[in-house]
Protein backbone atom coordinates (compact mmCIF):
# COMPACT_ATOMS: atom_id res chain seq x y z
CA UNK A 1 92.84 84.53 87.60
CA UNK A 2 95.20 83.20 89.69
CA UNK A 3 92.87 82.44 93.02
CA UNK A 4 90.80 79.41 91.71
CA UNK A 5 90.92 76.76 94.04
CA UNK A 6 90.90 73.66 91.33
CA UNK A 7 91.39 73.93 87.96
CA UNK A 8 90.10 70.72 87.60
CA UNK A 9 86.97 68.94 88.20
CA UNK A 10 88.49 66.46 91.08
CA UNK A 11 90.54 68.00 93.57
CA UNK A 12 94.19 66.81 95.13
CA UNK A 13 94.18 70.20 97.70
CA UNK A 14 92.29 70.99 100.80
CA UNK A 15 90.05 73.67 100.87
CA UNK A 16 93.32 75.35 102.99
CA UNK A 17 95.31 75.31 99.67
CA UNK A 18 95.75 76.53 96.60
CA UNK A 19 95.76 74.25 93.65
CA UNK A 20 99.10 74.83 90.99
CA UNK A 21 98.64 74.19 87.60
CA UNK A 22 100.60 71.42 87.74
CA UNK A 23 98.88 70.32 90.18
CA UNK A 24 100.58 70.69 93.50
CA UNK A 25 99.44 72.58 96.41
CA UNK A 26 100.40 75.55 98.38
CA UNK A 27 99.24 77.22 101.21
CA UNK A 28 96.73 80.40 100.34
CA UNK A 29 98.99 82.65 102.30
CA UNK A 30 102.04 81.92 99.81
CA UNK A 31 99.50 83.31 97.15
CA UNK A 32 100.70 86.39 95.01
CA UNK A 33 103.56 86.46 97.49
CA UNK A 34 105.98 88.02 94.68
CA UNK A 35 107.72 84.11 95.70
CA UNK A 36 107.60 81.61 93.09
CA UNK A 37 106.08 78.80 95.05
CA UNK A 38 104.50 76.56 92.51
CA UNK A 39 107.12 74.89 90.43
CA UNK A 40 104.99 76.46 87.39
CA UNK A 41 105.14 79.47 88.87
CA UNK A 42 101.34 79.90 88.63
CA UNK A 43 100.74 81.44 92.47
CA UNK A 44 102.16 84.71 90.95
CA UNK A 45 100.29 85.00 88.09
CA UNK A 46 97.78 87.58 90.08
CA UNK A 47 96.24 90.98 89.75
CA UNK A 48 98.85 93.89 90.80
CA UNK A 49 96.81 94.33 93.85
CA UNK A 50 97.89 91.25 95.55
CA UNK A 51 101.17 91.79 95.24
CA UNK A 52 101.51 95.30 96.69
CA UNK A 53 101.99 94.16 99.74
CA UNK A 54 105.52 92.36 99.35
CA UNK A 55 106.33 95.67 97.14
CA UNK A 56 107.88 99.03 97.98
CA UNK A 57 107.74 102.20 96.85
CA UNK A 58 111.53 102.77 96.44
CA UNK A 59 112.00 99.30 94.27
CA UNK A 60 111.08 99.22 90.56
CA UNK A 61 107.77 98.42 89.79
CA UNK A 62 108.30 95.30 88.03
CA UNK A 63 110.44 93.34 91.24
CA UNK A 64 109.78 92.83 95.03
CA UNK A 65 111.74 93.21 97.99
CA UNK A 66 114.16 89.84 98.38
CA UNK A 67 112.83 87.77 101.07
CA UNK A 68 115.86 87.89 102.87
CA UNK A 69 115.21 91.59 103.69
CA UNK A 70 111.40 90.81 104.47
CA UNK A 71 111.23 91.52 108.59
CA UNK A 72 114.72 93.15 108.53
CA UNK A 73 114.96 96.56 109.65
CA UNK A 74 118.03 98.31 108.41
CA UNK A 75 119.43 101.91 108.07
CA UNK A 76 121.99 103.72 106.03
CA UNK A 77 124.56 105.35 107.31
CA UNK A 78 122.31 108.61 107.24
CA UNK A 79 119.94 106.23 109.53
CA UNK A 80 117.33 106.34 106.65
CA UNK A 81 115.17 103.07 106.82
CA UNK A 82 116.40 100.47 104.10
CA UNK A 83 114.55 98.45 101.80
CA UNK A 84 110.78 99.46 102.49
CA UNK A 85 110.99 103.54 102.80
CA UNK A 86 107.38 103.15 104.75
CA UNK A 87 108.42 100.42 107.09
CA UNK A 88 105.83 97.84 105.21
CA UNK A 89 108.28 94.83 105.45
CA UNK A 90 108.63 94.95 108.83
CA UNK A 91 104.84 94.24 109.66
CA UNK A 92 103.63 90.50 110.94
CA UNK A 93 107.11 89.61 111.20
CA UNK A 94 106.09 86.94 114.27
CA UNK A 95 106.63 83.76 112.57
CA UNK A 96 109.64 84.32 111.21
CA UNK A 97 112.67 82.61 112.35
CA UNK A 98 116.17 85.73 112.42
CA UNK A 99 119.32 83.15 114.14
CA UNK A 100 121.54 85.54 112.65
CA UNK A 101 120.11 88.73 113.61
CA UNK A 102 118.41 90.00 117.05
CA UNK A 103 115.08 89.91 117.11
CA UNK A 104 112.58 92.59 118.34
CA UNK A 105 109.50 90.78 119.76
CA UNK A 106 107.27 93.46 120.92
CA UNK A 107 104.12 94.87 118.30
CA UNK A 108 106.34 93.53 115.70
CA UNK A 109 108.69 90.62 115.77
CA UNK A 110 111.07 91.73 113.15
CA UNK A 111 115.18 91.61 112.63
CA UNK A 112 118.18 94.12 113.35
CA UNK A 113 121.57 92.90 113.14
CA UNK A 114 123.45 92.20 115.94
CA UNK A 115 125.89 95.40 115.25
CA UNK A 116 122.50 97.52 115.95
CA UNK A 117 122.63 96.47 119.61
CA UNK A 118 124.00 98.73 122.58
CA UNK A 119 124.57 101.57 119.90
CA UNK A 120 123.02 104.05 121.37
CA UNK A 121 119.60 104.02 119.34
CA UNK A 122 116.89 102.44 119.83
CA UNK A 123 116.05 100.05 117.03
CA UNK A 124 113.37 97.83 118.77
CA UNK A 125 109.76 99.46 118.94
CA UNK A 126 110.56 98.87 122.85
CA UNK A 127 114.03 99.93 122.72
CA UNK A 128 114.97 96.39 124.03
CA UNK A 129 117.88 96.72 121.88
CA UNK A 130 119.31 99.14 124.31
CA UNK A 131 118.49 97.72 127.44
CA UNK A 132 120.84 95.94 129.98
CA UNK A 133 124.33 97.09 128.02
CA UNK A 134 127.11 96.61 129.59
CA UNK A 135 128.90 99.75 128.38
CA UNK A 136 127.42 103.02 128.55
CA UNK A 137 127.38 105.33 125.25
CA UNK A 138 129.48 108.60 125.32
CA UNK A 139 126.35 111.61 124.13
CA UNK A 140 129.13 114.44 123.98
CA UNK A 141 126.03 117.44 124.21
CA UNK A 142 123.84 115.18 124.61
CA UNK A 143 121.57 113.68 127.88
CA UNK A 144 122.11 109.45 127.84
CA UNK A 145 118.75 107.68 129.09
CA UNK A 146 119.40 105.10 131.37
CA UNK A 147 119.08 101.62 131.05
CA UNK A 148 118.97 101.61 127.79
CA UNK A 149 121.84 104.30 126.41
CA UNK A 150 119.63 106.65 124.20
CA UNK A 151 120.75 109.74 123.35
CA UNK A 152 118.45 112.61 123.14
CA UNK A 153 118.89 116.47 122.74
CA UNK A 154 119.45 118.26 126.17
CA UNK A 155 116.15 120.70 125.03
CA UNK A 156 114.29 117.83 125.44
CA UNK A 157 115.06 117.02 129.18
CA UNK A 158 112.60 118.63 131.80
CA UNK A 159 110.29 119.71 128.83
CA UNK A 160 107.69 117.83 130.31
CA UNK A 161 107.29 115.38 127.08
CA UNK A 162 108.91 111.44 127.53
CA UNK A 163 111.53 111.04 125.18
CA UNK A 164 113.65 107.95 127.04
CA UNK A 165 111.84 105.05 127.02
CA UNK A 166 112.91 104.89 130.78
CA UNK A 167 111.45 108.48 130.80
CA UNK A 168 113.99 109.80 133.11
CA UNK A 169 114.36 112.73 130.64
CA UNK A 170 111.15 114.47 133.18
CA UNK A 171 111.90 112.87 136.45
């Protein structure tokens, strides 16, 4: 299949490559990618397998998640999770490179937009995308977490279970 190193007797590629079939070379880890890398497009002629992982369950079968929206974490105005319903595209998201977008750098390294910051929820696995605002959130009915402007139901303050990341809900 598509994971032969050579398909020739002499090889051009490292052993840290993989070898097109026209002869250029590609880094293994852009392998079955759902990215044409290889202008012959052979790196995504693979088993289905391989390319699960650039895949979700709410795209058709047959197509894979733009890589634009790879390490972007989005929500509807419902605040359902975009793109990836299980939150798949937002894993190993270190090396990538958001200038446009803030980026969340702790367990996961991935993108919200800039809109997404100071707005009351937090985003960020850390909640760093609430922290240090300069305005603080109206929760009409609602307790507001410091530092960071969450907003949380009032049954959950005092009920002995952290809900603010600052966990002043059970000081």
């Amino acid at each position: 299949l598509c994971l032969k190193r050579c398909l020739t007797s002499e090889c051009e590629c490292n052993e840290q490559y993989y070898q097109c079939k026209n002869g250029g070379c590609i880094p293994y880890g852009k392998l079955c990618d759902c990215f044409v890398d290889c202008p012959d497009g052979s790196d995504e002629i693979c088993p289905e397998e391989f390319c699960k992982k650039k895949r979700c369950p709410n795209i058709l079968e047959d197509s894979c998640l733009p890589r634009e929206k790879l390490c972007v974490y989005e929500r509807d105005s419902d605040g359902n999770l975009l793109h990836c319903e299980t939150g798949s595209h937002l894993q190993n998201c270190f090396e990538v490179s958001c200038p446009h977008m803030f980026q969340c750098i702790h367990k996961t390294g991935y993108c919200i937009p800039f809109s997404y910051l100071c707005d009351g929820v937090a985003d960020c696995p850390d909640g760093r995308d609430e922290f240090n605002c300069s305005h603080t959130k109206s929760c009409p009915g609602l307790f507001r977490c410091s530092l960071n402007n969450e907003c949380i139901h009032m049954s959950s303050v005092g009920d002995g279970v952290t809900d603010c990341r600052t966990s002043n809900d059970d000081e």
